[in-house]
Protein backbone atom coordinates (compact mmCIF):
# COMPACT_ATOMS: atom_id res chain seq x y z
CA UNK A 1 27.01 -21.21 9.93
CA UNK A 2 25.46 -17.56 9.76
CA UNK A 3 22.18 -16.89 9.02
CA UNK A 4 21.74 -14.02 6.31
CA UNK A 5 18.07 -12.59 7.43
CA UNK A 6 17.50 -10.54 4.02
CA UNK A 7 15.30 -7.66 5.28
CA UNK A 8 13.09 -5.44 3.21
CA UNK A 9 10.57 -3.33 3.64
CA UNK A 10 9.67 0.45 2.43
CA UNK A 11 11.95 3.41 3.68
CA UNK A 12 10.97 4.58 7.16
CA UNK A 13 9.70 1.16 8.03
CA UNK A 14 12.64 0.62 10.33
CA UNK A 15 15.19 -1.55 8.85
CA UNK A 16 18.43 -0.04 10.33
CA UNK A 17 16.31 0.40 13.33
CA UNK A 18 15.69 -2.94 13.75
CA UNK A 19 19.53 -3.92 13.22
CA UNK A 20 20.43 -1.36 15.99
CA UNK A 21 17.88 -2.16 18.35
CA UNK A 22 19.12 -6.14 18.04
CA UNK A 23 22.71 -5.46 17.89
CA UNK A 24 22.94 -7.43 15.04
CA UNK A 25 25.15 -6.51 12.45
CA UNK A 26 24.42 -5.59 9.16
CA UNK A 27 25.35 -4.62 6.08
CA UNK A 28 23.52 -1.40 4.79
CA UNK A 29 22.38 -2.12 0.73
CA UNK A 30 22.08 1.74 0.86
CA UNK A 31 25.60 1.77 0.69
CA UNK A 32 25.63 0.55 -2.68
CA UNK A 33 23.82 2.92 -4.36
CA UNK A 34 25.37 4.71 -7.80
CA UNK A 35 26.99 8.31 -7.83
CA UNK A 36 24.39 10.51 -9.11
CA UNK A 37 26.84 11.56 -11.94
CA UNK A 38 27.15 7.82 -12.82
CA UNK A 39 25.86 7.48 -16.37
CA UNK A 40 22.41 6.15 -17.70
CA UNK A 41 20.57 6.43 -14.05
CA UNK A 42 17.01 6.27 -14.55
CA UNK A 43 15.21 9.70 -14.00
CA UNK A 44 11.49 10.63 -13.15
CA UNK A 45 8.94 12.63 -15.18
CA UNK A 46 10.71 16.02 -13.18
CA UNK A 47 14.24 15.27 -14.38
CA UNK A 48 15.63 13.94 -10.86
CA UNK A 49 17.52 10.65 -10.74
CA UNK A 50 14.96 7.99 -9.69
CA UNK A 51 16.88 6.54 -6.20
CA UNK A 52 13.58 4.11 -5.93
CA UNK A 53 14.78 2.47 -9.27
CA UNK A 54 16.93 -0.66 -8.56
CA UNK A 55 18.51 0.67 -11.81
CA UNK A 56 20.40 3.11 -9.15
CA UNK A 57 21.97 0.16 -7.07
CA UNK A 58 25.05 -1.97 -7.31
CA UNK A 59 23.87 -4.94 -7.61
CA UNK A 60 26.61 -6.67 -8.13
CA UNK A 61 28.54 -5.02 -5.46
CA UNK A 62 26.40 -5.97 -2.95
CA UNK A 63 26.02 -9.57 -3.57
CA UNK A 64 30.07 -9.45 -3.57
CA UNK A 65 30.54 -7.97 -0.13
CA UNK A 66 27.28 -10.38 1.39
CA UNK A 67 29.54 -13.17 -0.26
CA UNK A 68 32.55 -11.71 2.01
CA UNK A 69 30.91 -11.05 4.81
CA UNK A 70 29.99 -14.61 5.09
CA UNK A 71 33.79 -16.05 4.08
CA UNK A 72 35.54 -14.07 6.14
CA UNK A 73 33.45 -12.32 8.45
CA UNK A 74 34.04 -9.12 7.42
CA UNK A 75 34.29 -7.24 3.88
CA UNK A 76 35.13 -3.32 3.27
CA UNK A 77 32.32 -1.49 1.68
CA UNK A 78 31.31 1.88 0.34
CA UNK A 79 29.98 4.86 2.86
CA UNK A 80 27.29 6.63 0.45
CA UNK A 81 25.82 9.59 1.78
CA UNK A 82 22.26 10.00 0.84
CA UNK A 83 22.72 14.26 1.26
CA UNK A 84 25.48 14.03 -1.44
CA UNK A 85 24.30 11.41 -3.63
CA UNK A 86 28.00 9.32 -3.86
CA UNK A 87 30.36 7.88 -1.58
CA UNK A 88 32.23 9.81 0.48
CA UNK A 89 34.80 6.90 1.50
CA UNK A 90 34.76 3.10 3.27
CA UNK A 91 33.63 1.30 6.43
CA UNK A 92 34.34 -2.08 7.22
CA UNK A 93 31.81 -4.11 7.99
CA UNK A 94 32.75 -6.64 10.96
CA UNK A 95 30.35 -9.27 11.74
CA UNK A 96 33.17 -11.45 13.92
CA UNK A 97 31.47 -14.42 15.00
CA UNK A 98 27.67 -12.94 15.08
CA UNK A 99 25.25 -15.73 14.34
CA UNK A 100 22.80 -13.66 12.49
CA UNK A 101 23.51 -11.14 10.07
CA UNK A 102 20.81 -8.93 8.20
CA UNK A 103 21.10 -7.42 4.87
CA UNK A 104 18.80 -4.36 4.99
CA UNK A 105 17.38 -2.21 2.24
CA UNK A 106 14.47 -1.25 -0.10
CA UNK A 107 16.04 -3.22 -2.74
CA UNK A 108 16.57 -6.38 -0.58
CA UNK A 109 13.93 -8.28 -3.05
CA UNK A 110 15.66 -7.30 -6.06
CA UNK A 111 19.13 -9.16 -4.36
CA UNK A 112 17.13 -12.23 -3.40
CA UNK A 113 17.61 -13.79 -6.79
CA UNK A 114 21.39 -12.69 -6.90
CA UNK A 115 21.42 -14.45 -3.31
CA UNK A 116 20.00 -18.10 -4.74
CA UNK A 117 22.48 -17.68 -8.14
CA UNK A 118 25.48 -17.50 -5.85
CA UNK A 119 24.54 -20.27 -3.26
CA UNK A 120 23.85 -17.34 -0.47
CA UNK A 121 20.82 -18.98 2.05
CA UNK A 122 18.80 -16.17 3.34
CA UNK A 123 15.45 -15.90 5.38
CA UNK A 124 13.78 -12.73 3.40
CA UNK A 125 11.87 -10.89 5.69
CA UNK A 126 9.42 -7.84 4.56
CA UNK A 127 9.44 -5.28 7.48
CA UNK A 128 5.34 -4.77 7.97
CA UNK A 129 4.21 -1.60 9.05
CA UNK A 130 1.43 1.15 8.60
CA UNK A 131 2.71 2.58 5.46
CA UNK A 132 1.24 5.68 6.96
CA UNK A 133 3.45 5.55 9.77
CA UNK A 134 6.23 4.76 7.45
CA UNK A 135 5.35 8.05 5.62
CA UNK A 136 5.60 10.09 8.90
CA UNK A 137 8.86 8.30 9.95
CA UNK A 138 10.84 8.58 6.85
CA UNK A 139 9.57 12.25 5.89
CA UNK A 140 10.43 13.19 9.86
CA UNK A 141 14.32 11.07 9.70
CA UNK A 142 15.15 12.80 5.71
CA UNK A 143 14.32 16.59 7.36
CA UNK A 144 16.20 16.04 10.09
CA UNK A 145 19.23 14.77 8.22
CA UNK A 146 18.63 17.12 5.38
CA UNK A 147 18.82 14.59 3.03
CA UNK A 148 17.39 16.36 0.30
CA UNK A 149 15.61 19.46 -0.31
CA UNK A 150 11.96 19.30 1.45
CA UNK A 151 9.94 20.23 -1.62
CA UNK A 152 11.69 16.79 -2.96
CA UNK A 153 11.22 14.72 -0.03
CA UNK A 154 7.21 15.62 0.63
CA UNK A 155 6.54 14.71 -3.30
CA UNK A 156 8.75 11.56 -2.74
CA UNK A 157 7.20 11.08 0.01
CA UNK A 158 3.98 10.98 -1.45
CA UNK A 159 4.83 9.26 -4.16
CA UNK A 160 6.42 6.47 -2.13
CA UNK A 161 3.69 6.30 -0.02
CA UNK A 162 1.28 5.53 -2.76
CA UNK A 163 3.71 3.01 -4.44
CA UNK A 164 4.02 1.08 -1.23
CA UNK A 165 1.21 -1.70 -1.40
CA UNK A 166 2.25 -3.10 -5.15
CA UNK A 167 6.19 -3.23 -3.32
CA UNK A 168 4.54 -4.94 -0.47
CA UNK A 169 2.92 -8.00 -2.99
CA UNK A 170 5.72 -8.15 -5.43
CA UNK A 171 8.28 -9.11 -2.54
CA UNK A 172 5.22 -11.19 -0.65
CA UNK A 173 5.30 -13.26 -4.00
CA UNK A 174 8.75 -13.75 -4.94
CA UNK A 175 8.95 -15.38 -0.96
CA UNK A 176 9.46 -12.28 1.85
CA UNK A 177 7.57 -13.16 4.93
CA UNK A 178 5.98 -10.13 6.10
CA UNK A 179 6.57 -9.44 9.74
CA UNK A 180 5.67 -6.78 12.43
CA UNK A 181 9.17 -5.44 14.37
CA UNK A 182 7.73 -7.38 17.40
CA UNK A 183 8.08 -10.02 15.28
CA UNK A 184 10.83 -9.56 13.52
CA UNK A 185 12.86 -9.06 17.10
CA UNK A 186 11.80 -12.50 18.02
CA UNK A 187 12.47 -14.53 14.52
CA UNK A 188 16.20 -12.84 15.48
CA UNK A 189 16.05 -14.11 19.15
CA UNK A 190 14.90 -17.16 17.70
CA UNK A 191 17.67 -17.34 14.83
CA UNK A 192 20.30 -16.44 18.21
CA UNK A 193 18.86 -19.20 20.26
CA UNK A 194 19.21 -22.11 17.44
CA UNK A 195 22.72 -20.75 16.72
């Protein structure tokens, strides 16, 4: 049986980091993010679509393909690109006979409930990290991929930065255990070990 380590944590606090760093596979809740011509998103006070607002995300898509991914091993799953706001085709997500398996995102707590409803065990994790740190990491990784216009990402920045502690507590209370990445490297050794 896999175990589904259901990893969340702020942007830039190294979630697909963590994933790469472990070689363990996972499946990217990024990916399941709405087209930003997809009717009724929620927008901010300036007008932009509001990609921090779980009202953005496929939820139901994602609990699908984590359903999948643990049948079969493997489930075929959008490619959003963050730049272009939609999908820009498929990737197949192969977790063969991988032991551990981590669902990563910022909206990780918001599939936690989907997760119980459907039977889904997961260990929810909340990545723990300076969320000053996190600011410098995620501002420094969305320039360099030019994932939005600078002027955007600074203020989002900013604003994300300032958000982060009440994100922190509300997954802390509905059951994420917040971990360090030292940590979190050996709670996946560990999960690989008990396999």
């Amino acid at each position: 049986m896999r175990t589904v380590i259901l990893l969340a944590g702020p942007s830039g606090s190294g979630k697909s980091r963590l994933a790469r760093t472990t070689a363990t596979p996972q499946l990217r809740l990024d990916d399941f993010y709405h087209a930003e011509d997809h009717p009724g998103l929620p927008r901010r006070d300036t007008g932009l679509v509001d990609w921090d607002d779980v009202g953005t995300w496929n939820l139901p898509a994602a609990i699908d393909a984590l359903r999948e991914v643990l049948a079969t091993g493997r489930a075929e799953v959008p490619e959003y690109s963050i730049a272009l706001s939609r999908a820009t085709g498929t990737h197949l997500v192969d977790v063969s006979d991988a032991p551990v398996v981590i669902a990563e995102g910022i909206f990780a707590p918001d599939l936690l409930a989907a997760c119980r409803e459907h039977g889904v065990d997961v260990t929810p994790v909340w990545l723990d990290r300076s969320r000053h740190a996190n600011f410098v990491r995620r501002l420094r990784r969305d320039l360099a991929g030019h994932r939005k216009p600078p002027a955007v990402l600074v203020r989002r920045g900013l604003m994300l930065w300032r958000e982060e502690r009440a994100k922190r507590r509300r997954a802390l209370d509905l059951g994420f255990r917040p971990l360090g990445m030292a940590q979190a490297n050996q709670l996946i050794e560990d999960l690989r070990a008990g396999a």
